[in-house]
Protein backbone atom coordinates (compact mmCIF):
# COMPACT_ATOMS: atom_id res chain seq x y z
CA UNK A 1 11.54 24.08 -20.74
CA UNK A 2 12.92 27.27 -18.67
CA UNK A 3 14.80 26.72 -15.68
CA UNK A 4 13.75 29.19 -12.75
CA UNK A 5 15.08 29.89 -8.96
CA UNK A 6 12.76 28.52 -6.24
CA UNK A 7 12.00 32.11 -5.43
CA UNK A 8 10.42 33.05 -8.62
CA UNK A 9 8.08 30.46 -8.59
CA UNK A 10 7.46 30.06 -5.19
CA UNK A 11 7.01 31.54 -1.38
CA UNK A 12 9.44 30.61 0.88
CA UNK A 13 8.37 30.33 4.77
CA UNK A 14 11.48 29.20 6.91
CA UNK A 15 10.63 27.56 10.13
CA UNK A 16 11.13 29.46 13.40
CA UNK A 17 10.88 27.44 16.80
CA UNK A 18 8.75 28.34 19.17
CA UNK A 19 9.73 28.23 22.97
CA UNK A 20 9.75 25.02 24.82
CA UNK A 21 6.91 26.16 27.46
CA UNK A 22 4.66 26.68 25.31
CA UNK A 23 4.81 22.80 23.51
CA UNK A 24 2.92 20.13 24.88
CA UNK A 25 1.79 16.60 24.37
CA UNK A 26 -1.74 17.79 25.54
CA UNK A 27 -3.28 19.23 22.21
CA UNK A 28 -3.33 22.32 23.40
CA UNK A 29 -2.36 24.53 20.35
CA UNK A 30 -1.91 23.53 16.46
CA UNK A 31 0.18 20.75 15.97
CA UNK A 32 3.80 21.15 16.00
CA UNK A 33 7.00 19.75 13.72
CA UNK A 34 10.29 20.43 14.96
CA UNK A 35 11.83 18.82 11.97
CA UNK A 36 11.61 15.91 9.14
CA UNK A 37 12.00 13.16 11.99
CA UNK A 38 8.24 13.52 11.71
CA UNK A 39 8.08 12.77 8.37
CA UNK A 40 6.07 9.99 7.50
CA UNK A 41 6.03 8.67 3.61
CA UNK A 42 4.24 11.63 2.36
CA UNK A 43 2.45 13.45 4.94
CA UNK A 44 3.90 14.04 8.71
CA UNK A 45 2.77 12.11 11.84
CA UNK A 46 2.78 14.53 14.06
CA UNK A 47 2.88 14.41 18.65
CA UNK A 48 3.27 17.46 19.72
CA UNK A 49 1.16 21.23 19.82
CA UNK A 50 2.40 24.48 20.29
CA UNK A 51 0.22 27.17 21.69
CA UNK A 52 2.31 30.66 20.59
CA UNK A 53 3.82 29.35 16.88
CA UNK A 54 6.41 31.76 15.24
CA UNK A 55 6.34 30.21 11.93
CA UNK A 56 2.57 28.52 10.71
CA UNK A 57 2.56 26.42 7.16
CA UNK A 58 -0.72 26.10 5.39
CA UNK A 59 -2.29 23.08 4.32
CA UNK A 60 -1.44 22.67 1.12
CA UNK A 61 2.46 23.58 1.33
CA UNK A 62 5.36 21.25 0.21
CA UNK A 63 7.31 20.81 3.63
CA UNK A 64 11.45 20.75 3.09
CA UNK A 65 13.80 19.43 5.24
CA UNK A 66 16.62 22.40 5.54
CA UNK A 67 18.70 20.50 8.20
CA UNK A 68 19.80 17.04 8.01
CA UNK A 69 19.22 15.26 6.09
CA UNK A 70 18.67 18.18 3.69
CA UNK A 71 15.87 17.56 1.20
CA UNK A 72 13.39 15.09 3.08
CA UNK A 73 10.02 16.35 1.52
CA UNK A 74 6.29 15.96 2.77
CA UNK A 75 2.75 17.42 2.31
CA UNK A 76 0.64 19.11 4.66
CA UNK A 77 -2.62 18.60 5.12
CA UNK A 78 -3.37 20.44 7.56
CA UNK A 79 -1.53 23.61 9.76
CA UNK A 80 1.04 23.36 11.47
CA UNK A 81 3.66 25.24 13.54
CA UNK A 82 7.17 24.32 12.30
CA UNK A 83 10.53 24.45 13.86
CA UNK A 84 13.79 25.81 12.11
CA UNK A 85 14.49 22.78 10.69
CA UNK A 86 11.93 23.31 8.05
CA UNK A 87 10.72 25.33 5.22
CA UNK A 88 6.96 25.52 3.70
CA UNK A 89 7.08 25.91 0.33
CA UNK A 90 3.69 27.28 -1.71
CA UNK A 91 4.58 27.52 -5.50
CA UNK A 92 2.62 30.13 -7.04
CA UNK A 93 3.18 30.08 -10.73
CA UNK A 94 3.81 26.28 -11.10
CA UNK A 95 1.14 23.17 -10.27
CA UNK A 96 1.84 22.46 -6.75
CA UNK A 97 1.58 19.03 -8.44
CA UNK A 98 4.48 19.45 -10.73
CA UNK A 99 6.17 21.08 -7.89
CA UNK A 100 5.90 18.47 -5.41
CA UNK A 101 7.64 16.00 -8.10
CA UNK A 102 9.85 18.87 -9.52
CA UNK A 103 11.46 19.49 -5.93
CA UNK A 104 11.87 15.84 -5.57
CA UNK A 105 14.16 15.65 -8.19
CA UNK A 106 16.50 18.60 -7.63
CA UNK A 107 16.82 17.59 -3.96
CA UNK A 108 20.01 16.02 -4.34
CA UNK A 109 21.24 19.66 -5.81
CA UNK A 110 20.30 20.80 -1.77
CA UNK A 111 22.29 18.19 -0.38
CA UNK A 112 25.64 19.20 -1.78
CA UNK A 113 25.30 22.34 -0.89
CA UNK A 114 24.34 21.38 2.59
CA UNK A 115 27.45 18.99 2.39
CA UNK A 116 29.74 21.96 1.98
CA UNK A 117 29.27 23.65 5.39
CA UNK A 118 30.58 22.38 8.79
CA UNK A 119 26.76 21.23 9.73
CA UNK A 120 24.45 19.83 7.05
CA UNK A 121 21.79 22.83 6.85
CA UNK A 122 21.03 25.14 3.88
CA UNK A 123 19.51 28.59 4.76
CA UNK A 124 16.72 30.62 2.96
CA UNK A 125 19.07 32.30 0.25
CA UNK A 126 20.44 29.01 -0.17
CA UNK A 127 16.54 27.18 -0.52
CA UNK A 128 15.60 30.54 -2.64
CA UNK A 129 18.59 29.82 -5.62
CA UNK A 130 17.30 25.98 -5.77
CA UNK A 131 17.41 26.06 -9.81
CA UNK A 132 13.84 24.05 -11.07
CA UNK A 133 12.95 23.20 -14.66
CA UNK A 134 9.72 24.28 -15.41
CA UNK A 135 7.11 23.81 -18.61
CA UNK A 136 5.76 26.57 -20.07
CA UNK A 137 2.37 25.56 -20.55
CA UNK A 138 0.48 24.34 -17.49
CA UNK A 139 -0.90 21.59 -19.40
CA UNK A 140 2.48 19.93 -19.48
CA UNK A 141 2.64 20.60 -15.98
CA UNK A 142 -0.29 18.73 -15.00
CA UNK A 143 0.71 15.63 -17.79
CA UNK A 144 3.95 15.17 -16.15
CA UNK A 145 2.45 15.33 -12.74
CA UNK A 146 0.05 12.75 -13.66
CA UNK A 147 2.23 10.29 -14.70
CA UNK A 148 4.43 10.62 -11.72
CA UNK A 149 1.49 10.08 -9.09
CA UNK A 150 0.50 7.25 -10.99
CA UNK A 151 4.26 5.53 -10.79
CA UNK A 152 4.11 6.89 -6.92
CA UNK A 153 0.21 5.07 -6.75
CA UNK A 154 1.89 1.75 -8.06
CA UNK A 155 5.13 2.46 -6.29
CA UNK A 156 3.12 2.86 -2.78
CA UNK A 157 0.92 -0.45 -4.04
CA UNK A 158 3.71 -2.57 -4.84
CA UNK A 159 5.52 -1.80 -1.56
CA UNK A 160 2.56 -2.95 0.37
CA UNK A 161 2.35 -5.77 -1.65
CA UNK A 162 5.60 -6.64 -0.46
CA UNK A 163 5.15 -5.76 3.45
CA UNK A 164 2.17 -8.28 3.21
CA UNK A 165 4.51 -11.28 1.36
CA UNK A 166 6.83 -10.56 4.20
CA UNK A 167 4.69 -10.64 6.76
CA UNK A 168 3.08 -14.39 5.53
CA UNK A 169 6.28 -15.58 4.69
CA UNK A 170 7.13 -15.23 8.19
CA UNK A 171 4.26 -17.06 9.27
CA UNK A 172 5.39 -19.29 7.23
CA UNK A 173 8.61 -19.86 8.20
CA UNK A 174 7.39 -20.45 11.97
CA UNK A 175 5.19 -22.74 11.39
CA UNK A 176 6.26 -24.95 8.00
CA UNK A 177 10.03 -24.90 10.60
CA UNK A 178 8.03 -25.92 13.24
CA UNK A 179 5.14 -28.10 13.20
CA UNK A 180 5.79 -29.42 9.32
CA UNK A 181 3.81 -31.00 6.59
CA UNK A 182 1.80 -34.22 7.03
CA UNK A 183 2.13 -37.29 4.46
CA UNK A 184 -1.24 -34.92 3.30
CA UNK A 185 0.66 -31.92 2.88
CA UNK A 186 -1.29 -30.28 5.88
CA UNK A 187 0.54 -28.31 7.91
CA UNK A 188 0.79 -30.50 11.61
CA UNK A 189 -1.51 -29.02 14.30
CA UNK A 190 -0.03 -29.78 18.27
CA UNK A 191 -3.77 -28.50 19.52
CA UNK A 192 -5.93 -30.85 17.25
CA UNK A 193 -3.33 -34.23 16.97
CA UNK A 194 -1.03 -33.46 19.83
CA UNK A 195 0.37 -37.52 19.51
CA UNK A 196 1.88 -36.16 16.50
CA UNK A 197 4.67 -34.71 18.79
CA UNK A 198 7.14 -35.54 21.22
CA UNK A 199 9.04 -32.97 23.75
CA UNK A 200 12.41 -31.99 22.61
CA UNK A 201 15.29 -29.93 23.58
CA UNK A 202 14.13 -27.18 21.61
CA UNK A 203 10.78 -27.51 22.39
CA UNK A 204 7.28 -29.84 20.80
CA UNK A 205 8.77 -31.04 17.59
CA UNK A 206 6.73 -33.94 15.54
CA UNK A 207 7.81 -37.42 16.38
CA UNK A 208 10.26 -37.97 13.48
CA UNK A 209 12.53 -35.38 13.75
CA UNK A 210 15.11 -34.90 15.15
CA UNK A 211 17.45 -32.47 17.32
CA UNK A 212 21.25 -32.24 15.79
CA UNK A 213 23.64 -29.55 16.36
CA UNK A 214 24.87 -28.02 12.90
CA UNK A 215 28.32 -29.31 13.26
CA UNK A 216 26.36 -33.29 13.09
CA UNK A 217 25.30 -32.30 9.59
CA UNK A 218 27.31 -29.78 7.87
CA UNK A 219 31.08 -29.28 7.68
CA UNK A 220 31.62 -25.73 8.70
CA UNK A 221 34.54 -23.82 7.39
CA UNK A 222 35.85 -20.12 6.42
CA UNK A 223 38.30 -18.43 4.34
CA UNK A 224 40.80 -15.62 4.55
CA UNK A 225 42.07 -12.07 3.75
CA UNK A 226 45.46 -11.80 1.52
CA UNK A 227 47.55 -9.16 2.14
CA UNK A 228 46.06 -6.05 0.80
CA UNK A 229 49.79 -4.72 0.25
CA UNK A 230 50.78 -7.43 -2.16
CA UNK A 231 49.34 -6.76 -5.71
CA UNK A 232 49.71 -9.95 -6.58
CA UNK A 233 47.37 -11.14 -4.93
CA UNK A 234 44.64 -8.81 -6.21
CA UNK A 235 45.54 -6.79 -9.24
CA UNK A 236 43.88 -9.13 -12.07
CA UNK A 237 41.89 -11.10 -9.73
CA UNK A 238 39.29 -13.47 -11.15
CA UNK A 239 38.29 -15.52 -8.06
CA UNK A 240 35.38 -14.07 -6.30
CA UNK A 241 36.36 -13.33 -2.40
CA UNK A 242 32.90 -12.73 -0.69
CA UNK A 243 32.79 -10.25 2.27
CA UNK A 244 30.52 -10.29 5.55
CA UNK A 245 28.58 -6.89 3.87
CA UNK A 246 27.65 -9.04 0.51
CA UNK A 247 26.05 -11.87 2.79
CA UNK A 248 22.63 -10.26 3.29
CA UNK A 249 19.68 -12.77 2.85
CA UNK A 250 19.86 -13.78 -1.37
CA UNK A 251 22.26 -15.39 -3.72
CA UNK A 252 25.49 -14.12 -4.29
CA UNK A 253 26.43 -13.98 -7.83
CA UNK A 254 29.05 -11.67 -8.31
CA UNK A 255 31.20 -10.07 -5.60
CA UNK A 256 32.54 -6.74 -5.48
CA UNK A 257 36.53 -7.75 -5.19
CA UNK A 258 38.33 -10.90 -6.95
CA UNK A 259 41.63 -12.79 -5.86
CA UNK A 260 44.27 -14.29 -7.73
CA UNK A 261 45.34 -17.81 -7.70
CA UNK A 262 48.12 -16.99 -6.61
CA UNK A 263 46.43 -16.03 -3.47
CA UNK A 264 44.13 -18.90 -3.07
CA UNK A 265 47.49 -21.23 -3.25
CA UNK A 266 49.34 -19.38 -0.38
CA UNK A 267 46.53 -18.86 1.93
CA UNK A 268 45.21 -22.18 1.02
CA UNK A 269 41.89 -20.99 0.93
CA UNK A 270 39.14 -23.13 -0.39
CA UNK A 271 36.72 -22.61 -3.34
CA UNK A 272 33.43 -23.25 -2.13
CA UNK A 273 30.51 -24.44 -4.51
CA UNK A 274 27.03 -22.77 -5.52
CA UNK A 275 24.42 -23.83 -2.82
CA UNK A 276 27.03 -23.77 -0.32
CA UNK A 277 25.82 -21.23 2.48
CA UNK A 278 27.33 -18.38 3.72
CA UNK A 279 26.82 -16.66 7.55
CA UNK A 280 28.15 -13.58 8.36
CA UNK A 281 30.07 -14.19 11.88
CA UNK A 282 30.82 -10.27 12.46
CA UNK A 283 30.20 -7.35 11.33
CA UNK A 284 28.91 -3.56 11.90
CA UNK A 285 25.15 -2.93 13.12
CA UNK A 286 22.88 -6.24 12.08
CA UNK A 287 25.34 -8.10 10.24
CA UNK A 288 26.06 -10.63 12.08
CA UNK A 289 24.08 -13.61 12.04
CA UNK A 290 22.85 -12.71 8.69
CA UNK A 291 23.34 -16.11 5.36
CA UNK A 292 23.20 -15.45 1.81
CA UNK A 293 23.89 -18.42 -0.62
CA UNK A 294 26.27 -19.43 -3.12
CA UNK A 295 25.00 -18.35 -7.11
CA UNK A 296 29.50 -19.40 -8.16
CA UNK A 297 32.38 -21.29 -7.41
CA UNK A 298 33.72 -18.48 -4.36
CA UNK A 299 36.09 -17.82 -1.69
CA UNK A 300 35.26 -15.93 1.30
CA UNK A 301 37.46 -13.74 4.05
CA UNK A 302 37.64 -15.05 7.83
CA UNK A 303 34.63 -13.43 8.95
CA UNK A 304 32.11 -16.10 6.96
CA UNK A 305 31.17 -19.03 8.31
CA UNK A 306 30.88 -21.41 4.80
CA UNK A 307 28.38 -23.93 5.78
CA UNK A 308 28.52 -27.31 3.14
CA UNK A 309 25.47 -29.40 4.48
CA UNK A 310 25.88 -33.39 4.33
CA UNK A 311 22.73 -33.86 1.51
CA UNK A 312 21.62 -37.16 2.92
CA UNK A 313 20.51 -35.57 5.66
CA UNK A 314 19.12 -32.11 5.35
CA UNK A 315 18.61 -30.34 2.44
CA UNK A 316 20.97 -27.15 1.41
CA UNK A 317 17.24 -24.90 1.08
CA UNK A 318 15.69 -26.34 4.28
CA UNK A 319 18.68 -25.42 6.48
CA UNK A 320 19.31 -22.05 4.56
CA UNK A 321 15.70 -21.36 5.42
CA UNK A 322 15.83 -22.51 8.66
CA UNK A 323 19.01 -20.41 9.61
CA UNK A 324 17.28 -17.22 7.73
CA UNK A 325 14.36 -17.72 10.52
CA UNK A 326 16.68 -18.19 13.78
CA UNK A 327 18.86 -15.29 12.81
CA UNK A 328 18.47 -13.72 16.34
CA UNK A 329 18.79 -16.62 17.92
CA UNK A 330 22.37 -17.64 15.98
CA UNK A 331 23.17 -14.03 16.90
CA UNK A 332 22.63 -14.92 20.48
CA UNK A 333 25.03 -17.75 20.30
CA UNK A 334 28.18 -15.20 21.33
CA UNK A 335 26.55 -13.93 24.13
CA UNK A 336 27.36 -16.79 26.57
CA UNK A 337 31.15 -16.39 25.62
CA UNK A 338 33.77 -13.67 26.21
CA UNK A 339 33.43 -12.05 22.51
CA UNK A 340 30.35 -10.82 20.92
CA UNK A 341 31.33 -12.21 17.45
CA UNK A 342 30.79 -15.60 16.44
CA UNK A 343 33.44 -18.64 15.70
CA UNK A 344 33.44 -21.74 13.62
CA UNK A 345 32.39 -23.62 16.43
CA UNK A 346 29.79 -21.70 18.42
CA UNK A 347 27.96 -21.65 14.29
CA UNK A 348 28.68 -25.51 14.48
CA UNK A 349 26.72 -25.62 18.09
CA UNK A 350 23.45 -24.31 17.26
CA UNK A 351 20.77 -26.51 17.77
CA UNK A 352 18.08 -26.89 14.67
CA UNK A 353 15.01 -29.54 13.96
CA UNK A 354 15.63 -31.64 11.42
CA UNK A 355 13.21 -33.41 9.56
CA UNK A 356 13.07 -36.47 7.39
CA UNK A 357 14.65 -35.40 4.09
CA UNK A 358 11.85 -36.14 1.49
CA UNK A 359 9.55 -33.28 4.61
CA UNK A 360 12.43 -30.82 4.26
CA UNK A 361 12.36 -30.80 0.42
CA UNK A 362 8.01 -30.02 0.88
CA UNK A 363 9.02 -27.29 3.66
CA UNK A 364 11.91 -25.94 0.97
CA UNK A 365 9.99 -25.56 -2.34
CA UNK A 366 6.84 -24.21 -0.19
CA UNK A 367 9.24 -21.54 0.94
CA UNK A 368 11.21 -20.63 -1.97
CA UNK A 369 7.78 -20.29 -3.60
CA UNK A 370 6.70 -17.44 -0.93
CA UNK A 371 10.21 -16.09 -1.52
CA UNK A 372 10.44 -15.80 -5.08
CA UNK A 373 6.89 -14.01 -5.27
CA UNK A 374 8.32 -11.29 -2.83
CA UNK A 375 11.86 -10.91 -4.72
CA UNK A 376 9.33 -10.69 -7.84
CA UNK A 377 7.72 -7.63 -6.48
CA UNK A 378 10.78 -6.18 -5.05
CA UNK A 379 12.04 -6.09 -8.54
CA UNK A 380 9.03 -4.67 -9.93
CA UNK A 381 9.69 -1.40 -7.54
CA UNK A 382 13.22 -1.30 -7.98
CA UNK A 383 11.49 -0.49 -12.05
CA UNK A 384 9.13 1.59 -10.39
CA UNK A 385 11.10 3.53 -8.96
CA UNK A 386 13.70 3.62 -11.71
């Protein structure tokens, strides 16, 4: 296999932008990509025209990203205008094909190049050195390219797959939280059999359950963070010390950092058993609100909320199920105070509908069945894509 510069094997068109007054939303012109927030997975989606382009790509050509982030590739299919955040690419002596994969895979090789200037950008001598294994024989080419559309076919498959498990688990969740399973196992209709509910705080709820706050039926607790400048409290660690970041919707079984005993003894923090869950009570962006579950014996820092649930009365699944679903609404919780993160007790004051036990453990398996089929397919494209 030879290795040859972009250039050799390919023309280069760097993008050019064309003047705002003569870009519309209208259609007036060919359409128009200022850059690769247009991208879409594999071809652009595109809003704007230009009537007086500088720069015009073919359909056909492999569009680049050559501003950040560096390396975002799509396809056109059609013409378009593009702005100087992109490059065309037409490969000449190599299948477009096996350049279109080819590229892919020597992306990263753009990025740290971009990574070394003050602004993340390569330029056209920089694009033109991109260094690109190539087959000899074209026949190669095309073999190689055909078994990487096929893993991008099941790839593309399998993630639709799991867009449509999400989307009926989440019908799921509203209404198996909601209206509940009959002594049938029907799901309860309020329109067909509305004496089958009563009005509640939190709404129509079916006439045995009931309304607790969290606090009623789970002891609610959370750990601590030794001193980072003690070694002993760290170096040689074998407790596992959960963080806020590792509480993201599945079960934790191992945990990036460990503390000593040493450390669980002075900070009298508590080891909390599997099934007990965890909720993130701050954190950056959308971590807050967020539960993850219990795989080991674990500690946690300050910022979890460890939630033990009293097992005569709801079920550990149910209410980590039921606190997945209200995630915005537990989020909410801190609004009505004078800090936007949560607290022990504004976690122990949300509201939830609680069933009879022997309902919640129906509602629990029915869920964990919809789960487990999407966590199946998401690690059937993790392979995919490996």
């Amino acid at each position: 296999m030879n290795k040859e510069k972009l250039s050799n094997i390919a023309q280069l068109n760097m993008g050019q932008s064309p003047g705002s007054e003569f870009v519309n939303e209208t259609g007036d012109g060919i359409p128009f990509l200022q850059g690769n927030a247009e991208f879409g997975e594999t071809i652009p989606e595109y809003h704007l025209y230009c009537k007086r382009p500088n720069k015009i790509c073919q359909a056909g050509d492999i569009l680049i990203s050559v501003r950040a982030p560096v390396g975002a590739l799509n396809k056109a299919p059609i013409e378009f205008c593009i702005g100087r955040g992109l490059a065309a690419i037409t490969f000449t002596d190599v299948l477009p094909e096996y350049g279109w994969h080819a590229l892919n895979l020597q992306a990263s090789d753009l990025r740290r190049v971009a990574q070394g200037s003050t602004f993340d950008a390569v330029n056209s001598e920089e694009l033109a050195r991109l260094i690109i294994p190539v087959p000899e024989n074209p026949t190669e080419q095309a073999l190689i390219a055909d078994i990487l559309d096929t893993l991008d076919d099941a790839i593309h498959q399998t993630q639709q797959l799991i867009d449509k498990l999400k989307n009926v688990r989440a019908g799921l969740l509203h209404d198996l939280l909601t209206y509940g399973i009959d002594e049938h196992g029907d799901l309860r209709d309020p329109v067909r059999h509305p004496e089958q509910f009563k009005e509640s705080e939190l709404g129509m709820i079916p006439k045995d359950w009931e309304v607790c706050q969290l606090v009623q039926v789970a002891t609610i607790s959370s750990g601590s963070t030794p001193r980072r400048t003690e070694p002993k409290y760290w170096d040689n660690g074998t407790i596992a010390w959960v963080k806020t970041g590792e509480v993201n919707y599945r079960t934790v079984l191992t945990t990036e950092e460990q503390i000593t005993e040493l450390a669980v003894t002075h900070y009298r923090l508590s080891i909390f058993e599997p099934q007990t869950i965890l909720l993130a009570m701050y954190g950056q962006g959308n971590t807050r609100g967020r539960v993850a579950m219990l795989g080991i014996p674990a500690t946690t820092n300050q910022a979890c909320a460890a939630i033990v649930s009293n097992s005569d009365i709801v079920d550990y699944g149910y209410l980590y199920h039921y606190l997945t679903f209200h995630y915005t609404a537990i989020r909410n919780l801190s609004h009505g105070s004078n800090q936007s993160n949560l607290s022990e007790k504004l976690v122990g004051s949300f509201k939830l509908r609680v069933p009879e036990i022997k309902e919640q453990r129906y509602i629990t398996d029915a869920l964990t069945a919809s789960l487990d089929m999407q966590l199946a397919e998401e690690q059937t494209l993790i392979k995919l894509k490996k």
